[in-house]
Each structure stands twice: as structure tokens, then as C-alpha cells.
PDB file of N, CA and C in Angstrom:
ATOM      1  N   UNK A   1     -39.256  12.015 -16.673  1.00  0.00           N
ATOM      2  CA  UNK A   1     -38.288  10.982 -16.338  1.00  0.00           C
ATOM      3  C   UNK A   1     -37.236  10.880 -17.441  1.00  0.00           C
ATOM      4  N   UNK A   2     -37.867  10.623 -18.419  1.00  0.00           N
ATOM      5  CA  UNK A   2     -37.060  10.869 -19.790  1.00  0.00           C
ATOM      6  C   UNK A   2     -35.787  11.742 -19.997  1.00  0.00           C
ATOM      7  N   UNK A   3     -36.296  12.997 -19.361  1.00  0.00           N
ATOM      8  CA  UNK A   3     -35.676  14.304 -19.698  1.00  0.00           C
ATOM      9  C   UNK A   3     -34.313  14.005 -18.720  1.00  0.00           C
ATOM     10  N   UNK A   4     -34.566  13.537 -17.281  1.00  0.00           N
ATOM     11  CA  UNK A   4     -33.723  13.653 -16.354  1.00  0.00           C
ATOM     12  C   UNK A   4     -32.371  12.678 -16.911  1.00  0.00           C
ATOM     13  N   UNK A   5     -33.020  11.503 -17.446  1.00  0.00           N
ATOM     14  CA  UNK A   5     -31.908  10.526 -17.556  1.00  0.00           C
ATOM     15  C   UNK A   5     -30.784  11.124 -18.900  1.00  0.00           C
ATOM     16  N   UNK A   6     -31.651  12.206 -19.686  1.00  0.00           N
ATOM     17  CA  UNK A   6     -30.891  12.281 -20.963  1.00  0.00           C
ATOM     18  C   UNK A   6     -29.384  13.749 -20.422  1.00  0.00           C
ATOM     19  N   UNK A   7     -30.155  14.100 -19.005  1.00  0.00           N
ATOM     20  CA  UNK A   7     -29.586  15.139 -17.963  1.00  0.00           C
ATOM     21  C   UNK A   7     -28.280  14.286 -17.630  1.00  0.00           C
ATOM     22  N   UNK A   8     -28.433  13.458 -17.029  1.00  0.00           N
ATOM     23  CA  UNK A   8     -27.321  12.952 -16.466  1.00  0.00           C
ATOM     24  C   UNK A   8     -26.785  11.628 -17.687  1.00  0.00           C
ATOM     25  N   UNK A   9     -27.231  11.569 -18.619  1.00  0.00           N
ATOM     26  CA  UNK A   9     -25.978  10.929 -19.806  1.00  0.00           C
ATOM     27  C   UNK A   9     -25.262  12.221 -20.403  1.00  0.00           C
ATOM     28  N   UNK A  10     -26.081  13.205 -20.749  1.00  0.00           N
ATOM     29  CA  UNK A  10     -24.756  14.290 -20.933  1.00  0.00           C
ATOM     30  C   UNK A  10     -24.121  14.949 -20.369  1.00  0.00           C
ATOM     31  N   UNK A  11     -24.039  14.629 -18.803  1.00  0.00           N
ATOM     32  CA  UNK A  11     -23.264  15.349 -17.762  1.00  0.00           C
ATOM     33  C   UNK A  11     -21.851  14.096 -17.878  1.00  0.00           C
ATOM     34  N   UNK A  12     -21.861  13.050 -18.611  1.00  0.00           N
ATOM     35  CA  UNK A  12     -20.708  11.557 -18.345  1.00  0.00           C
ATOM     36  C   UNK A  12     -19.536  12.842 -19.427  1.00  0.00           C
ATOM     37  N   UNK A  13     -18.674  12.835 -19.336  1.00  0.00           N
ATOM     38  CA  UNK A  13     -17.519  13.408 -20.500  1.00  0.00           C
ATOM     39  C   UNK A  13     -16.417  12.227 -20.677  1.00  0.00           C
ATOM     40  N   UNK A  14     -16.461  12.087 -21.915  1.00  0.00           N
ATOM     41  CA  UNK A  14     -15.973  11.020 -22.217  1.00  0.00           C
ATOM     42  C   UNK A  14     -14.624  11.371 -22.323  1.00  0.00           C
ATOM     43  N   UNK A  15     -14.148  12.621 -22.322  1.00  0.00           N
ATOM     44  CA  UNK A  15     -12.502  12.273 -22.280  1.00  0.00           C
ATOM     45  C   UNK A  15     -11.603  12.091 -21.188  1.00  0.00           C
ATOM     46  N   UNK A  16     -12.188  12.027 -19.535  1.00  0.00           N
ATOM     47  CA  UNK A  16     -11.781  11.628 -18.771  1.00  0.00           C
ATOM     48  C   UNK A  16     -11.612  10.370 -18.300  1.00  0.00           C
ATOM     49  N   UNK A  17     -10.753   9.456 -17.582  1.00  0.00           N
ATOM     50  CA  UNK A  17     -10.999   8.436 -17.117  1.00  0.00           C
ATOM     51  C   UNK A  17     -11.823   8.234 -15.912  1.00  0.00           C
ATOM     52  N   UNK A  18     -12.774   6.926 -16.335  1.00  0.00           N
ATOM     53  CA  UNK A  18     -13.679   6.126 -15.209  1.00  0.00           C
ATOM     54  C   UNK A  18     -13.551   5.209 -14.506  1.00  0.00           C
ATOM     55  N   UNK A  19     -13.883   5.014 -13.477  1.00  0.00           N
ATOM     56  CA  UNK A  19     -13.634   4.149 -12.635  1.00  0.00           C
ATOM     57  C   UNK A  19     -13.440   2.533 -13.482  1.00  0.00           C
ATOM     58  N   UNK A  20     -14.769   2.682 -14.369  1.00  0.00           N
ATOM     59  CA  UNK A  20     -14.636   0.869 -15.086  1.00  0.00           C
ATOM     60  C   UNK A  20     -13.708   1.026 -15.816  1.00  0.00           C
ATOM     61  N   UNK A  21     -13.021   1.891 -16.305  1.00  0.00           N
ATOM     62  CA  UNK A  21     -12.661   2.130 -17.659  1.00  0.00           C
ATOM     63  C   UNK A  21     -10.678   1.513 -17.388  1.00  0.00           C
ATOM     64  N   UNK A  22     -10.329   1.404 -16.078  1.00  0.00           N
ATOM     65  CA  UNK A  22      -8.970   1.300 -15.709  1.00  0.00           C
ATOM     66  C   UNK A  22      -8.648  -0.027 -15.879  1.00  0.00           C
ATOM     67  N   UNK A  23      -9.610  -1.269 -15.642  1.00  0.00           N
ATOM     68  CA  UNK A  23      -9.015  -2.688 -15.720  1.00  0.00           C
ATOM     69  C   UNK A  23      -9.191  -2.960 -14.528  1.00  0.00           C
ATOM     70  N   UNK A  24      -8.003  -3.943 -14.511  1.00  0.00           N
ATOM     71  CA  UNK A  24      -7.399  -4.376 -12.854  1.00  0.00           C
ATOM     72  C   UNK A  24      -5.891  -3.669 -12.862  1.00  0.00           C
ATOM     73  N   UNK A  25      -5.573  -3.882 -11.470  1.00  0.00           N
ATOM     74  CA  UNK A  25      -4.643  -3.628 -10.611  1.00  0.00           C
ATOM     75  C   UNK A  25      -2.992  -4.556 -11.784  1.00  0.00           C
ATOM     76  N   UNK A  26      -1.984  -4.158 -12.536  1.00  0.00           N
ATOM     77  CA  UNK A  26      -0.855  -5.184 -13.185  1.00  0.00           C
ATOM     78  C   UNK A  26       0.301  -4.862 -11.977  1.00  0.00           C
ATOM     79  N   UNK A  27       0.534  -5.615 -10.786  1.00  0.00           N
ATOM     80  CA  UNK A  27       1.240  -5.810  -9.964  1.00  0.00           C
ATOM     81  C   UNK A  27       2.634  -6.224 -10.817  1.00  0.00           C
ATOM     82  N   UNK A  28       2.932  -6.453 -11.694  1.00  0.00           N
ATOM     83  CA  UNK A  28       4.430  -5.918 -12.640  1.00  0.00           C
ATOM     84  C   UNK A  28       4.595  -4.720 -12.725  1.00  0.00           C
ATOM     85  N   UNK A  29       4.302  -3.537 -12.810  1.00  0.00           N
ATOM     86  CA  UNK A  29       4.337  -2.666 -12.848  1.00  0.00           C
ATOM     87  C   UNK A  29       4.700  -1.712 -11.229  1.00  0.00           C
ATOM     88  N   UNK A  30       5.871  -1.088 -11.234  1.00  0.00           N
ATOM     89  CA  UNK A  30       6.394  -0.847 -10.094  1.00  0.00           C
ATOM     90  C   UNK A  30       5.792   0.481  -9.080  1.00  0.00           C
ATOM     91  N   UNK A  31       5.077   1.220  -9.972  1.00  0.00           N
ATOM     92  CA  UNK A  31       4.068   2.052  -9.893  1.00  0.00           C
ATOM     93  C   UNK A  31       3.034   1.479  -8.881  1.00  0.00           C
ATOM     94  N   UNK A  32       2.196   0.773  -9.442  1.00  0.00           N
ATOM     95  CA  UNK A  32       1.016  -0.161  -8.900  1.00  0.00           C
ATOM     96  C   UNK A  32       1.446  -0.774  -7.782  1.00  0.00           C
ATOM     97  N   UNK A  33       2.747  -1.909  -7.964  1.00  0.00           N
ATOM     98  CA  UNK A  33       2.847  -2.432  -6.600  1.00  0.00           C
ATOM     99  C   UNK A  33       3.035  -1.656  -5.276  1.00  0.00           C
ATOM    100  N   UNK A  34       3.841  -0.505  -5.648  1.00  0.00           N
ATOM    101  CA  UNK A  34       4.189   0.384  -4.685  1.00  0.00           C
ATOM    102  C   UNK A  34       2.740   0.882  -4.013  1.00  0.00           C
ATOM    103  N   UNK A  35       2.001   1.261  -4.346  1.00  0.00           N
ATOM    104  CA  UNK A  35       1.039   1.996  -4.542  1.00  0.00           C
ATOM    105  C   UNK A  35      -0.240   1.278  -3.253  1.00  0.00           C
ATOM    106  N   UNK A  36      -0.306  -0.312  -4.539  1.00  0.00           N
ATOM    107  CA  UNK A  36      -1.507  -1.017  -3.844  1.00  0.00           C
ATOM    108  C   UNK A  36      -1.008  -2.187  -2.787  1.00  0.00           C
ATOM    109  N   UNK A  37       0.557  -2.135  -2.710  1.00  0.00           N
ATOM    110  CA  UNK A  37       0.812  -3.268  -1.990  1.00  0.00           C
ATOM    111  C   UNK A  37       1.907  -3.129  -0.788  1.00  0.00           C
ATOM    112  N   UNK A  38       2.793  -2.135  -1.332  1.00  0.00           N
ATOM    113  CA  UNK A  38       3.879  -2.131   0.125  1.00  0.00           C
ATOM    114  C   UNK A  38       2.981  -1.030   0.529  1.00  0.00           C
ATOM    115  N   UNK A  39       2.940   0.347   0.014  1.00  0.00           N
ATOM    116  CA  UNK A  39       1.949   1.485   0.862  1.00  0.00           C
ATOM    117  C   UNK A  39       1.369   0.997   2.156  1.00  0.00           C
ATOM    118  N   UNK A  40       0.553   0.247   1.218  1.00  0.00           N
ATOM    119  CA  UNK A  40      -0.424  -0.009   2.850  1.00  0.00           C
ATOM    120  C   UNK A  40       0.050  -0.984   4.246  1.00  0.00           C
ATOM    121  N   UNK A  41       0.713  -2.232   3.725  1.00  0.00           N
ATOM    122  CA  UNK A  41       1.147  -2.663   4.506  1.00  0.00           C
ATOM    123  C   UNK A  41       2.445  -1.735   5.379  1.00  0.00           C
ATOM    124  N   UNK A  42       2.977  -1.284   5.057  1.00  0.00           N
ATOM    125  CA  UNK A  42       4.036   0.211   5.532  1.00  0.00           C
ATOM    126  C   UNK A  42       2.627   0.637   6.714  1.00  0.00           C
ATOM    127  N   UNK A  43       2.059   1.301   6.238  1.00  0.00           N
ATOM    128  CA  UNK A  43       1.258   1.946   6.952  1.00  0.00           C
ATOM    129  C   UNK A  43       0.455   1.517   8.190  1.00  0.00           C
ATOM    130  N   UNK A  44       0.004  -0.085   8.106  1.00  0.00           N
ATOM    131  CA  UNK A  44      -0.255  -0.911   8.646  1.00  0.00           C
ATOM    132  C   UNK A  44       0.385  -1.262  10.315  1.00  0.00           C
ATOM    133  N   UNK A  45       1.918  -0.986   9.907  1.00  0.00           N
ATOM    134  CA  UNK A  45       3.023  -1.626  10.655  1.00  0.00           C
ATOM    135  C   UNK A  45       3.659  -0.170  11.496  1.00  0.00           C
ATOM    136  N   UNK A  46       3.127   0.787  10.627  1.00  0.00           N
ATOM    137  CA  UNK A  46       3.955   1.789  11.660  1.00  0.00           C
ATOM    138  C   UNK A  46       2.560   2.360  12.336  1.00  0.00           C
ATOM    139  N   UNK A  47       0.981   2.017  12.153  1.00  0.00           N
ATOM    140  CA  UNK A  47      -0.116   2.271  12.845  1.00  0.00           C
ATOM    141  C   UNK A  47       0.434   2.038  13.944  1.00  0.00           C
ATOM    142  N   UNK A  48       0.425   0.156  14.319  1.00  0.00           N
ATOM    143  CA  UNK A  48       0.895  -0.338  15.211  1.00  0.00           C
ATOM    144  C   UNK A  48       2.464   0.052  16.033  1.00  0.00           C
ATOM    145  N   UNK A  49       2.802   0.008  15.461  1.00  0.00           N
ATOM    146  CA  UNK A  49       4.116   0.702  16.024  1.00  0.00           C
ATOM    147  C   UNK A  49       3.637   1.838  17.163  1.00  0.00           C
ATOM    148  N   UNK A  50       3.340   2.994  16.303  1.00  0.00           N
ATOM    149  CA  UNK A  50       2.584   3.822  17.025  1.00  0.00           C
ATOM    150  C   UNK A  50       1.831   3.765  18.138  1.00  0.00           C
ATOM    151  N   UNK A  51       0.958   2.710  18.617  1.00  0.00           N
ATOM    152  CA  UNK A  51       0.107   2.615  19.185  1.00  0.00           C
ATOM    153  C   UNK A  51       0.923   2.039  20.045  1.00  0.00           C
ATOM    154  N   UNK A  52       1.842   0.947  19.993  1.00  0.00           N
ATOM    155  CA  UNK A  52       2.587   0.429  20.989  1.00  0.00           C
ATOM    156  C   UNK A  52       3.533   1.322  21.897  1.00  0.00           C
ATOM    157  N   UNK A  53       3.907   2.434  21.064  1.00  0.00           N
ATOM    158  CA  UNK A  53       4.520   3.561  21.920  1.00  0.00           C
ATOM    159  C   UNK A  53       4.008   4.274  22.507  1.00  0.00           C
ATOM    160  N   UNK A  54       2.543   4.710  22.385  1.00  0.00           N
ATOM    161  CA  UNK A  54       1.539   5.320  23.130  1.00  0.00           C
ATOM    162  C   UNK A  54       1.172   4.781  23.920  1.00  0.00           C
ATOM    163  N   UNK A  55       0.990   3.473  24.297  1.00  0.00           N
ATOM    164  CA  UNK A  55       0.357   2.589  25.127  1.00  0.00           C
ATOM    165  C   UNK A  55       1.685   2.483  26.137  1.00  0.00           C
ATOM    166  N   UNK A  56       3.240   2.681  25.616  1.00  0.00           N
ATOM    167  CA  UNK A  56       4.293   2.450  26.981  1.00  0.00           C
ATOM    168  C   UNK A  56       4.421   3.880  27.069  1.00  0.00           C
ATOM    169  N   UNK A  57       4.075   5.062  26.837  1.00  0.00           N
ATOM    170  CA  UNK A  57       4.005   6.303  27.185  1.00  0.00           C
ATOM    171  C   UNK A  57       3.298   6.537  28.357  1.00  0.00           C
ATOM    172  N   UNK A  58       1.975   5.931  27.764  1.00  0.00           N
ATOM    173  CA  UNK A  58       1.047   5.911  29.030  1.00  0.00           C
ATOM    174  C   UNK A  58       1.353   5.157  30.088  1.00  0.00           C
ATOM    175  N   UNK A  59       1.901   4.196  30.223  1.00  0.00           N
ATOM    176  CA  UNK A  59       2.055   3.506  31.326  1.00  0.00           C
ATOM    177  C   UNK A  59       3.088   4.073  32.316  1.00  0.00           C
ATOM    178  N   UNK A  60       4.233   4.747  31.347  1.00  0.00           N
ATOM    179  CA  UNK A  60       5.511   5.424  32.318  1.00  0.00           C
ATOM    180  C   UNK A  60       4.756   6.565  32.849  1.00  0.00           C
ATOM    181  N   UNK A  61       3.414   7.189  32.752  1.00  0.00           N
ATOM    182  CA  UNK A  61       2.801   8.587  32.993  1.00  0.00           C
ATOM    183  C   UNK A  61       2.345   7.809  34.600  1.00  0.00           C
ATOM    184  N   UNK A  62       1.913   6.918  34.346  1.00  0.00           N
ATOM    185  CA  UNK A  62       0.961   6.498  35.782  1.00  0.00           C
ATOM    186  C   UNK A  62       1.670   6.015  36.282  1.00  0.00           C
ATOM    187  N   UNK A  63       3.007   5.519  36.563  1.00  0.00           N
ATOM    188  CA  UNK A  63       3.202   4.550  37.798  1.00  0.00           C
ATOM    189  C   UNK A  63       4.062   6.149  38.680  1.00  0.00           C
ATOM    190  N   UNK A  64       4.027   4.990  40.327  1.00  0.00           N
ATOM    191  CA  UNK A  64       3.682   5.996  41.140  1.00  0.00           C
ATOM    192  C   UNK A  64       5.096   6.501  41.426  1.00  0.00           C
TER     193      UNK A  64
END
């Protein structure tokens, strides 16, 4: 058991960054906001978008 855990502490390399190692999210930073805050909502809005045009696509396919 010993052996395994001392396996996977020297597999960690410390000169990369870790997940804990970043902080939080500094929404001043124009980088970040872009990133964690318009991105998604963008993405959000043209999902829908999308779907609303597929849904009147389909409807002009079926009528008689």
C-alpha cells in the first residue's frame, strides 16, 4: 500500500499548473470574462436560435 501511494506522489510534477493551484475566476480581467461569461451565454442564445430554425424548417417540410 505504502509503495503505491509513494507511486502516485511522484507521478504529481510540480512545474505544471493544477487545478487547486489557479484561485478563482478575476472577472476584471478581460481574458476571463470573455471566456467564463459572454462565451457561454453567446452560445446559449445561438443553441436556441438554432433550434427555433429547425423547428420552422420542419414545419414548412410537412404542410400539405
Amino acid at each position: 500500500m505504502r509503495n503505491t501511494l509513494y507511486a502516485l506522489v511522484l507521478q504529481k510534477s510540480s512545474f505544471t499548473p493544477n487545478p487547486g493551484d489557479t484561485g478563482t475566476v478575476d472577472l476584471s480581467r478581460p481574458f476571463d470574462l470573455i471566456v467564463f461569461v459572454i462565451t457561454p451565454i453567446v452560445l446559449v442564445i445561438l443553441y436556441f436560435i438554432w433550434k427555433r430554425m429547425k423547428k420552422k424548417d420542419k414545419e414548412k417540410t410537412n404542410l400539405p
